[in-house]
N, C-alpha and C. Protein backbone atom coordinates (compact mmCIF):
# COMPACT_ATOMS: atom_id res chain seq x y z
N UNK A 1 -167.09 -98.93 -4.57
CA UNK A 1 -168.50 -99.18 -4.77
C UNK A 1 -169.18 -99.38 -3.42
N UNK A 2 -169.66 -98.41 -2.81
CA UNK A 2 -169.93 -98.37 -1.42
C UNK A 2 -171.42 -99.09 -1.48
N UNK A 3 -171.76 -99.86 -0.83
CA UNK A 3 -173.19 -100.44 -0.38
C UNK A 3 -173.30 -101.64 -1.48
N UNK A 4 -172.78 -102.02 -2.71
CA UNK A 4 -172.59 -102.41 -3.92
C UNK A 4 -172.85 -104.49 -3.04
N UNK A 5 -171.65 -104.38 -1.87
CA UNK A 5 -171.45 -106.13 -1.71
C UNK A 5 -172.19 -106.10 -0.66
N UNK A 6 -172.83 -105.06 -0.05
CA UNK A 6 -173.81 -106.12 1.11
C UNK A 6 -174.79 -106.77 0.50
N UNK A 7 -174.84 -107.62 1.05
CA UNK A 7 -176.12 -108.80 0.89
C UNK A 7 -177.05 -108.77 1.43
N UNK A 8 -177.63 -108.26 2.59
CA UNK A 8 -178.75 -108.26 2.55
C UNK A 8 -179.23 -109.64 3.75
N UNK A 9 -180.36 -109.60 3.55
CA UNK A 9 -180.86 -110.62 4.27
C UNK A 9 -181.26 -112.22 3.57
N UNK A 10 -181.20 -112.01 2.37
CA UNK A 10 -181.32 -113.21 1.81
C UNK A 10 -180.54 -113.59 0.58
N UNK A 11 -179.17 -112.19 0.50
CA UNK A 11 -178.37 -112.29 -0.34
C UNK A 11 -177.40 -113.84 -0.79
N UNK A 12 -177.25 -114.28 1.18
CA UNK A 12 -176.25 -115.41 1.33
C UNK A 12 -176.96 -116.45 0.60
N UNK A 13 -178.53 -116.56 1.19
CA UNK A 13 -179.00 -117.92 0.66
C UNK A 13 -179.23 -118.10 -0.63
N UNK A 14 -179.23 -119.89 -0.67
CA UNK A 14 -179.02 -120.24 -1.88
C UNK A 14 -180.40 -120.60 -2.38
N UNK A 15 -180.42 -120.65 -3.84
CA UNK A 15 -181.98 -120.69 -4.24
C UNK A 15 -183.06 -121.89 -3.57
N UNK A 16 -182.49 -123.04 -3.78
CA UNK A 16 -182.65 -123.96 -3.18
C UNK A 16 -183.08 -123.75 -1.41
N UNK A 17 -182.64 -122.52 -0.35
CA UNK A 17 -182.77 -122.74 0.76
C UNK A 17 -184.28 -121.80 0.74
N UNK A 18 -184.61 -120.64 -0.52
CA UNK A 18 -184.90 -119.33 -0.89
C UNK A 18 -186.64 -120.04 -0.75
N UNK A 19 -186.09 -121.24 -1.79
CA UNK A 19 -187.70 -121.78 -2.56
C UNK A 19 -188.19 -122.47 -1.44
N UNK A 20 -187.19 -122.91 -0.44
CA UNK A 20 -187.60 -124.05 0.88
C UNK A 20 -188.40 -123.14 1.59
N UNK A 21 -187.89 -122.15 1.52
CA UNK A 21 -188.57 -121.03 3.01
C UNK A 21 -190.00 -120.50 2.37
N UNK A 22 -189.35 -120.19 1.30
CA UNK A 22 -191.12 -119.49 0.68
C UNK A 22 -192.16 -120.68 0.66
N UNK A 23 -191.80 -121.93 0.06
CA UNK A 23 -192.89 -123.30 0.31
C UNK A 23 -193.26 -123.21 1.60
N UNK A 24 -192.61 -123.33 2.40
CA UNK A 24 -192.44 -123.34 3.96
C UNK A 24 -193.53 -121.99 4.41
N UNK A 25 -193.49 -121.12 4.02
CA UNK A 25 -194.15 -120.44 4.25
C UNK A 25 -193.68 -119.57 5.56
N UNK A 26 -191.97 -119.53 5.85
CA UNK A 26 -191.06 -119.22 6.63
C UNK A 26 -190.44 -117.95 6.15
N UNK A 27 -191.13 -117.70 4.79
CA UNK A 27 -190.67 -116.34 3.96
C UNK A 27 -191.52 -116.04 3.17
N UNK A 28 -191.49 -114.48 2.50
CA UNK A 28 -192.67 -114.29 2.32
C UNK A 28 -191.72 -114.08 0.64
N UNK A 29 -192.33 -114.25 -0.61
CA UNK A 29 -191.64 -114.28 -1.79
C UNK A 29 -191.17 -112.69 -2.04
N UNK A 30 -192.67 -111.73 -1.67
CA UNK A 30 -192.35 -110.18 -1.89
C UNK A 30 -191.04 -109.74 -1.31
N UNK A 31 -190.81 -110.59 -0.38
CA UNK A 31 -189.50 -109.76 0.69
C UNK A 31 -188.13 -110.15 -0.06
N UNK A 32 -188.01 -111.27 -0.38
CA UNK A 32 -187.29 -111.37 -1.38
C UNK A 32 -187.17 -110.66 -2.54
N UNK A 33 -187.82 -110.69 -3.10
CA UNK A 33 -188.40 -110.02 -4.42
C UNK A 33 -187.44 -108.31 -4.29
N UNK A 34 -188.42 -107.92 -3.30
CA UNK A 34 -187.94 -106.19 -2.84
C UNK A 34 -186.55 -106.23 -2.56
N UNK A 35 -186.24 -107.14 -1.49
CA UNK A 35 -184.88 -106.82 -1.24
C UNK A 35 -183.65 -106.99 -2.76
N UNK A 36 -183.91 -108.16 -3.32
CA UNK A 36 -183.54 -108.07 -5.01
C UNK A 36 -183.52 -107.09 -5.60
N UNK A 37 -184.35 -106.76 -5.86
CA UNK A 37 -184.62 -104.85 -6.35
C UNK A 37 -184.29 -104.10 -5.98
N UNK A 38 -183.72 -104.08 -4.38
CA UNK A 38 -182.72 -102.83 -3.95
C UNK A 38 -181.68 -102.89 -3.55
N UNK A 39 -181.17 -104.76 -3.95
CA UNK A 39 -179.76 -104.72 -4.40
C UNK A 39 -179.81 -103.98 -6.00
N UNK A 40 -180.42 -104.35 -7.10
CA UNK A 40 -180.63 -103.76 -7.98
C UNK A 40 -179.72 -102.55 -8.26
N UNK A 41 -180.99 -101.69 -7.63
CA UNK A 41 -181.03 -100.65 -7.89
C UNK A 41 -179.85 -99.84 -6.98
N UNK A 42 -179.38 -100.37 -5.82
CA UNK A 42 -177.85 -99.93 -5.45
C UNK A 42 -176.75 -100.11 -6.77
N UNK A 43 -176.73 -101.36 -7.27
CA UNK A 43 -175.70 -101.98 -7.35
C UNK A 43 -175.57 -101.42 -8.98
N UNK A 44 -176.58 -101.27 -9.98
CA UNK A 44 -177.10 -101.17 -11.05
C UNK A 44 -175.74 -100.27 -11.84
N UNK A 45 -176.51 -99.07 -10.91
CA UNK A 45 -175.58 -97.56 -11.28
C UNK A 45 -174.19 -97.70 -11.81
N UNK A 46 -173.65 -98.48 -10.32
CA UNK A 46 -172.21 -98.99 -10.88
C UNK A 46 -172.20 -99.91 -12.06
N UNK A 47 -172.64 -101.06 -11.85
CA UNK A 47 -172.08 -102.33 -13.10
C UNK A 47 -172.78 -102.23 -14.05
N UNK A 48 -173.77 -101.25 -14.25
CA UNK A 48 -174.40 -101.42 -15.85
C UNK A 48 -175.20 -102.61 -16.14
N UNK A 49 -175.65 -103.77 -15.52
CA UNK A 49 -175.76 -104.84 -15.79
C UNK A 49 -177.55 -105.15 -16.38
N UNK A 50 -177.76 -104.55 -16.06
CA UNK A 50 -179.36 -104.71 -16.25
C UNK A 50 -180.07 -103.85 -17.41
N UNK A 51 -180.39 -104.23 -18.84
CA UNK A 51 -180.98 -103.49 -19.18
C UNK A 51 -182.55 -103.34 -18.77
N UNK A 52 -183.26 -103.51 -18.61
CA UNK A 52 -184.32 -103.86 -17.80
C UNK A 52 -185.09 -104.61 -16.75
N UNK A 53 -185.53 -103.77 -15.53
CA UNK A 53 -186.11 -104.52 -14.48
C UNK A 53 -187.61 -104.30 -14.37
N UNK A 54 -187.92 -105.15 -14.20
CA UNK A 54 -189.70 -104.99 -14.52
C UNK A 54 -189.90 -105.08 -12.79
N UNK A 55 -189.65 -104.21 -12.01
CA UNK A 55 -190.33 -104.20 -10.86
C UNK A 55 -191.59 -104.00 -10.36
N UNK A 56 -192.09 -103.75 -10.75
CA UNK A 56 -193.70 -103.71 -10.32
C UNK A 56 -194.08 -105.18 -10.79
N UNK A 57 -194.00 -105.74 -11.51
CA UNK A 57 -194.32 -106.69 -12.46
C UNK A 57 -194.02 -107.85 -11.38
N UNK A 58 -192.25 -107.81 -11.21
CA UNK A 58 -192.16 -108.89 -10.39
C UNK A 58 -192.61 -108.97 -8.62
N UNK A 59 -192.87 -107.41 -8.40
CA UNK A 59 -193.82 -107.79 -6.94
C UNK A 59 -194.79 -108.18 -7.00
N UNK A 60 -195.84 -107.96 -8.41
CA UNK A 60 -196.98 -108.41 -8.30
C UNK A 60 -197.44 -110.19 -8.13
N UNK A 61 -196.25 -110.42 -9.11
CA UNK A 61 -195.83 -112.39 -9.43
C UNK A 61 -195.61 -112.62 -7.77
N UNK A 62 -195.22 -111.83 -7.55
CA UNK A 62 -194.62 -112.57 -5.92
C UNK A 62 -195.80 -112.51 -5.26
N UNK A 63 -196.52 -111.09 -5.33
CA UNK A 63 -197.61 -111.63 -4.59
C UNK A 63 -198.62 -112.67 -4.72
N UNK A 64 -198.70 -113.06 -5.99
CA UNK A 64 -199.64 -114.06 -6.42
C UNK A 64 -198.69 -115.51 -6.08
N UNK A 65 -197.52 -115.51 -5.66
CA UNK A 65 -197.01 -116.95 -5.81
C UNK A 65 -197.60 -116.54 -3.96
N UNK A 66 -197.14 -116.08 -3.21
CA UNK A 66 -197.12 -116.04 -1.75
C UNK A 66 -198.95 -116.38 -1.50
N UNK A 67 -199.57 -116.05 -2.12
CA UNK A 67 -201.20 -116.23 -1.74
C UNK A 67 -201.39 -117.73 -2.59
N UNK A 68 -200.71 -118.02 -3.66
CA UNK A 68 -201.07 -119.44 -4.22
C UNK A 68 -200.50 -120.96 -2.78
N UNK A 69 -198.68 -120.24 -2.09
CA UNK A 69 -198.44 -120.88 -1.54
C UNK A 69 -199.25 -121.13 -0.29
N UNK A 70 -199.92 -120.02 0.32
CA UNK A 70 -201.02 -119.64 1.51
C UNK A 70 -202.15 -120.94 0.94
N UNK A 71 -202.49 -120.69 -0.14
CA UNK A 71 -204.19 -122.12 -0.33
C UNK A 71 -203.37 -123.24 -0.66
N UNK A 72 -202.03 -123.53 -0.64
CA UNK A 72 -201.29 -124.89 -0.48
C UNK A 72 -201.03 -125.29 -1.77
N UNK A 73 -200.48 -124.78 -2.46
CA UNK A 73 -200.15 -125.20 -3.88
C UNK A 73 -198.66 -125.85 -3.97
N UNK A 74 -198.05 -125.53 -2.73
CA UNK A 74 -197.01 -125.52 -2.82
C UNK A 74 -196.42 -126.74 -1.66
N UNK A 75 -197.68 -127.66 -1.70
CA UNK A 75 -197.48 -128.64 -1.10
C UNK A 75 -197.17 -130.13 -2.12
N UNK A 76 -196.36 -131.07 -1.40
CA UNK A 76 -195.83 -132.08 -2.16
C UNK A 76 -194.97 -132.00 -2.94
N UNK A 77 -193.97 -131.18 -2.62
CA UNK A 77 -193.15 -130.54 -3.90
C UNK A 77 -192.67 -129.81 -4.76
N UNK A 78 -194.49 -129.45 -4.91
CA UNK A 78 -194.41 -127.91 -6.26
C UNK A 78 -193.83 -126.79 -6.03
N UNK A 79 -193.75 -125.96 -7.01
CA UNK A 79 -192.78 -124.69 -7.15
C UNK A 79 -191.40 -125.29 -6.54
N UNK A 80 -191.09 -125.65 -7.27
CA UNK A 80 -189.56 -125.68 -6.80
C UNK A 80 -188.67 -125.02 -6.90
N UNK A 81 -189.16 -123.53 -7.73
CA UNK A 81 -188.23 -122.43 -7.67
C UNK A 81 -189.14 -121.14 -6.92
N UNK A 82 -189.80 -121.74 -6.05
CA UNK A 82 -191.24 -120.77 -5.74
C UNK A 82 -189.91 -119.35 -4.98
N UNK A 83 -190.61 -118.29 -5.27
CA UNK A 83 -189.83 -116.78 -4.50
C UNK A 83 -188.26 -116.66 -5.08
N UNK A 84 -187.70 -117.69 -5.65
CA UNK A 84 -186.28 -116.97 -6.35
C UNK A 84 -186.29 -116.44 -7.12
N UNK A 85 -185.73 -115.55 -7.02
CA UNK A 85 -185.32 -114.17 -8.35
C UNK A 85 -184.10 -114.47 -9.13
N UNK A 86 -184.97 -113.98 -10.41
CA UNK A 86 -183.89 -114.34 -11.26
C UNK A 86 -183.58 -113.45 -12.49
N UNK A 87 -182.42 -113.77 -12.81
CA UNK A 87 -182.02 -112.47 -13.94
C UNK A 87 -181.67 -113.21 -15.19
N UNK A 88 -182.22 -112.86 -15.96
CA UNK A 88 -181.85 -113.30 -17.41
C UNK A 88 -181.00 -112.29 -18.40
N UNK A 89 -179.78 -113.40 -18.94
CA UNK A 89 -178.56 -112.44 -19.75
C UNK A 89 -179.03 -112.46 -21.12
N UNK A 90 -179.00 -111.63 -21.75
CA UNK A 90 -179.00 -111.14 -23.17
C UNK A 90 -177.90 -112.08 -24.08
N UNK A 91 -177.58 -111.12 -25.75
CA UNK A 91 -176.59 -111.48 -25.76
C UNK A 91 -175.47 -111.44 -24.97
């Protein structure tokens, strides 16, 4: 499965370091977001795992969390899962 285990640039980090940086405003949520999606879409082909990815959908969320975190919403705490991607299992 060639290209299948690289990670990427934000593959290593953990959600927790993911949501720090995007609050932080040290990351931008889209870049995350994209790079997610083209582990995806490498990785997909092989493992079957995804019946649906709403990509457009989730760059758009990202862009609206990255401009909510920009007017400070994301101060004192909030979003505590702000920019992590996430996959939800079926049955």
């Amino acid at each position: 499965m060639p290209g299948v285990r690289r990670r990427g640039r934000y593959g290593a980090a953990s959600a927790e370091e993911i949501a720090a940086a995007v609050r932080g405003r040290r990351l931008r949520a889209v870049d995350v977001v994209a790079e997610a999606l083209e582990r995806i879409g490498r990785a997909d082909p092989v493992l079957c795992a995804f019946l649906e990815v709403w990509g457009d959908q989730a760059l758009r969320r990202a862009g609206e969390l990255d401009a909510r975190v920009a007017g400070g919403a994301a101060e004192g705490g909030a979003l505590p899962l702000a920019g992590v991607p996430v996959a939800v299992k079926g049955r």
